[in-house]
Protein backbone atom coordinates (compact mmCIF):
# COMPACT_ATOMS: atom_id res chain seq x y z
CA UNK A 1 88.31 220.19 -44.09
CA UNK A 2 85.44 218.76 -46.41
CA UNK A 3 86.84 215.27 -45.68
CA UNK A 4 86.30 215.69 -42.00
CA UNK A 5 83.40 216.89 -42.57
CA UNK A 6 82.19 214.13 -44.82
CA UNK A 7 83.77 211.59 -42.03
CA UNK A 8 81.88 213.16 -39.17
CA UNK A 9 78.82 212.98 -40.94
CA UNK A 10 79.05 209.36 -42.00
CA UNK A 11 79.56 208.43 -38.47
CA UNK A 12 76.54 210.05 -37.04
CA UNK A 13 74.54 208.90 -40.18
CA UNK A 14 75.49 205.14 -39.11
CA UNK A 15 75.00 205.84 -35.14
CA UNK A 16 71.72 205.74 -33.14
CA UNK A 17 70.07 208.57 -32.04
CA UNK A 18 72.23 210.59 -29.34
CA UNK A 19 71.42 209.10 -25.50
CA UNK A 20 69.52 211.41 -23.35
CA UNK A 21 68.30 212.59 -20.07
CA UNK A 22 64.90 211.07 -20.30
CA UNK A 23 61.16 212.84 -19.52
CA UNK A 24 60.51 212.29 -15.79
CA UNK A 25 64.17 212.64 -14.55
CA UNK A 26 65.76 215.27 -12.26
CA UNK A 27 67.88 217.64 -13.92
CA UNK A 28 71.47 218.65 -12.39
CA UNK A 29 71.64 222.29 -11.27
CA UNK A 30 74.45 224.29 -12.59
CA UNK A 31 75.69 228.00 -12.97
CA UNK A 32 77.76 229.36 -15.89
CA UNK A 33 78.78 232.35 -17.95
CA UNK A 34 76.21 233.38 -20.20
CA UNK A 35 75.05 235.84 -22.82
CA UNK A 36 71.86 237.71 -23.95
CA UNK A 37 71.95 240.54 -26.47
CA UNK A 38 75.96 240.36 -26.80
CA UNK A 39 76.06 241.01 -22.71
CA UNK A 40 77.86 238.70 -19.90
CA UNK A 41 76.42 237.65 -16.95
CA UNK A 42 76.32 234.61 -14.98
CA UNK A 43 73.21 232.15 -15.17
CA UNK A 44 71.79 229.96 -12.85
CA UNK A 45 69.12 227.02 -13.75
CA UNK A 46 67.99 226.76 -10.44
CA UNK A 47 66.79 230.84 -10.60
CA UNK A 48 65.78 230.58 -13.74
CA UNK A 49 63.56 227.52 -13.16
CA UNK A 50 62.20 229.84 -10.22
CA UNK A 51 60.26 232.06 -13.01
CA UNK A 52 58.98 229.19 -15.41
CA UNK A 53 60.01 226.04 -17.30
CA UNK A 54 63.59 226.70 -19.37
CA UNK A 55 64.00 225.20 -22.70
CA UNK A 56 67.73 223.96 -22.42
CA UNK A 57 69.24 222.87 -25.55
CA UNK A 58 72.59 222.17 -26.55
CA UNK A 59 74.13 222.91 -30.06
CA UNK A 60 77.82 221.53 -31.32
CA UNK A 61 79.28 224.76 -32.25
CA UNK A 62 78.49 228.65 -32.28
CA UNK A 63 78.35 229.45 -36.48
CA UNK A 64 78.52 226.18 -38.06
CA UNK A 65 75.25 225.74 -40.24
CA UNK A 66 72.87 223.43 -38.61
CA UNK A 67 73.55 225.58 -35.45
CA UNK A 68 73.09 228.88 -36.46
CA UNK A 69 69.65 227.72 -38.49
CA UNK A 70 68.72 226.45 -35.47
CA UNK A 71 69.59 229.75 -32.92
CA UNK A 72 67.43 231.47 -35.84
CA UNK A 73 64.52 229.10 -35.21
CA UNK A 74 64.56 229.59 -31.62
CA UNK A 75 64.65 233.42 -31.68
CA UNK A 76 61.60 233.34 -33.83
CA UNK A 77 59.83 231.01 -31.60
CA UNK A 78 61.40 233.24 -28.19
CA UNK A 79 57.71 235.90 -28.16
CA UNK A 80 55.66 232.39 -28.24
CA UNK A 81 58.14 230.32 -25.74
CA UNK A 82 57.81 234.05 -23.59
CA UNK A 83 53.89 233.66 -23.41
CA UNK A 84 53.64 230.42 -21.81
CA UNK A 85 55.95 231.34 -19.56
CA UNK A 86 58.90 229.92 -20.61
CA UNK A 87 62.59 231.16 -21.20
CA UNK A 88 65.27 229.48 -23.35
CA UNK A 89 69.24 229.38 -22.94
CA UNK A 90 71.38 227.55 -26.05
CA UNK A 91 74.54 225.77 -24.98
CA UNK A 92 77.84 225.00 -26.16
CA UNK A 93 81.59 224.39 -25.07
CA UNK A 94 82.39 227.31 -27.18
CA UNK A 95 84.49 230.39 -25.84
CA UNK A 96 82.41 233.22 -24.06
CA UNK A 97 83.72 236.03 -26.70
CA UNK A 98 82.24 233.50 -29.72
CA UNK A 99 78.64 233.61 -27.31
CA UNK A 100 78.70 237.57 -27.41
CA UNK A 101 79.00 237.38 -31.10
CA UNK A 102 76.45 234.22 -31.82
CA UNK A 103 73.79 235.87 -28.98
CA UNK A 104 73.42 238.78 -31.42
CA UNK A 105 73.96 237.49 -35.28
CA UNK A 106 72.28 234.51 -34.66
CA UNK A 107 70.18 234.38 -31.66
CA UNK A 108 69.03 238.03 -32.87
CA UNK A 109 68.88 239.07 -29.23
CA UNK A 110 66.48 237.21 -28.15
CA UNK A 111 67.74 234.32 -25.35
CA UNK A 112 70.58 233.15 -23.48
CA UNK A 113 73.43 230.96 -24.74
CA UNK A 114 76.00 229.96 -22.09
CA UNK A 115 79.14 227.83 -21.91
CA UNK A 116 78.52 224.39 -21.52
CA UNK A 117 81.28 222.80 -19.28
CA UNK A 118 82.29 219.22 -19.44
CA UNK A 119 81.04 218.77 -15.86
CA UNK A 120 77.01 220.08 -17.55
CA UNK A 121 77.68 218.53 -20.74
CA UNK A 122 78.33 214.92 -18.55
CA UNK A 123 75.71 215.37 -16.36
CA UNK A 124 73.30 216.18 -19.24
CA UNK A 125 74.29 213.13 -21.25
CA UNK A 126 74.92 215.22 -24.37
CA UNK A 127 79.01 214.15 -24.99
CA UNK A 128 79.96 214.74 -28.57
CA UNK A 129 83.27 213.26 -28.67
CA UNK A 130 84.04 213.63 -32.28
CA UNK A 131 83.86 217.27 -31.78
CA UNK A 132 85.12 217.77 -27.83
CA UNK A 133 81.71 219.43 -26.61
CA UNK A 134 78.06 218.77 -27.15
CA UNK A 135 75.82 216.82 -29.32
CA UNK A 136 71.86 218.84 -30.60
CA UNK A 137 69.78 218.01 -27.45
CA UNK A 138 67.09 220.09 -26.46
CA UNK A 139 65.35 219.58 -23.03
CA UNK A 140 62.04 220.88 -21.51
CA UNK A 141 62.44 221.57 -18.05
CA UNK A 142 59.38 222.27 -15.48
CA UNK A 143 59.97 224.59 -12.56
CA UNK A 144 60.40 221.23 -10.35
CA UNK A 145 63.28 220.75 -11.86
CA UNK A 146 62.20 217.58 -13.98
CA UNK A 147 62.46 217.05 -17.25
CA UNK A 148 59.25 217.42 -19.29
CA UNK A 149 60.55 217.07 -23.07
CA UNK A 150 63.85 215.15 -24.53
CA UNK A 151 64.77 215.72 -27.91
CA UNK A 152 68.13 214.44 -29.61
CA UNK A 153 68.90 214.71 -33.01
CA UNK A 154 71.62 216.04 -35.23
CA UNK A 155 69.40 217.75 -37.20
CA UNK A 156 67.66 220.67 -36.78
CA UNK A 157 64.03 219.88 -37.43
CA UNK A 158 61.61 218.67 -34.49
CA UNK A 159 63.79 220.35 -31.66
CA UNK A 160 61.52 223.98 -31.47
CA UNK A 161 58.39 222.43 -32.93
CA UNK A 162 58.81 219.57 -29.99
CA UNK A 163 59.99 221.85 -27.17
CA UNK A 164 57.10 224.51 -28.00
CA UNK A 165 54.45 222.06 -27.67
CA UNK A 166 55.58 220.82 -24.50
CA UNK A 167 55.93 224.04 -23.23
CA UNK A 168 52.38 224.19 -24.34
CA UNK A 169 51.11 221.39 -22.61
CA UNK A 170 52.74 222.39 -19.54
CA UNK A 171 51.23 225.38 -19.36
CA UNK A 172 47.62 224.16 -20.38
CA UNK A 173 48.29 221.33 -17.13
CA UNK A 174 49.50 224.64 -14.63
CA UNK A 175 47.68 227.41 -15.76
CA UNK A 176 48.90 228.86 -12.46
CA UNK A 177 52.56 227.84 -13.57
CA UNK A 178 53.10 226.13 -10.56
């Protein structure tokens, strides 16, 4: 297991940063299973975007350690994402009964995490073969539906830093939230 480990790190330590959805471009609507506080329901961007901008990001897999440091990070930031307005839903291809689990160790009950699907993980441009879901993407999106921020990178730092801030500026450029 440490071998594949080692491999899998090599090869994203030699590849380019992940492709992405850039800022400007119309996001795909979508509707999957979700969690939030260890409870299922089913989630809808389109609603969602109806109340604010949604921080979207994708994670590789529910408990490894760059993922759960980084479901920590966002549930501290969630009160400060909450007061511009914004909400915040972590995805992966894992299975719904791992997301009732993760929503509450690791998101500490304070977002959304859903299933990522192949047909959201394509249409996001967040494909991490190696592992058979996604790659650690984290997208801004205004209540348009177009994406404000674009952040990919396998580790965890810059992804709530740069997704706060653009929440931020959003807000200070609609203080109406329109």
């Amino acid at each position: 297991m440490k071998r594949l480990v080692l491999i899998i790190a090599l090869i994203f330590a030699a590849a380019p940063a992940f492709a992405a959805l850039k800022p400007g471009a119309r996001t795909t609507d979508f509707t999957t299973q979700a969690v939030l506080a260890g409870d299922t329901y089913t989630y809808n961007l389109k609603k969602a975007l109806k109340r604010g901008p949604v921080v979207l990001y994708f994670y590789p897999k529910a408990f490894t350690s760059g993922c759960t440091v980084e479901a920590h990070e966002f549930s501290e930031a969630a009160d400060d994402f909450a007061a511009y307005g914004a909400s915040i839903i972590g995805m992966s291809a894992d299975k719904i009964d791992t997301l009732k689990k993760f929503s509450v160790e690791a998101c500490r009950n304070k977002f959304t995490v859903g299933v990522a699907s192949k047909p959201v993980i394509k249409a996001y441009n967040v494909s991490l073969p190696v592992m058979g879901g996604s790659n650690r993407t984290t997208y801004v999106i205004a209540p348009d539906g177009n994406i404000l921020f674009a952040y990919s990178e396998l580790g965890v730092k810059g992804h709530v830093s740069g997704a706060l801030k653009a929440v931020k500026d959003w807000r200070a450029a609609n203080p109406k939230g329109n």
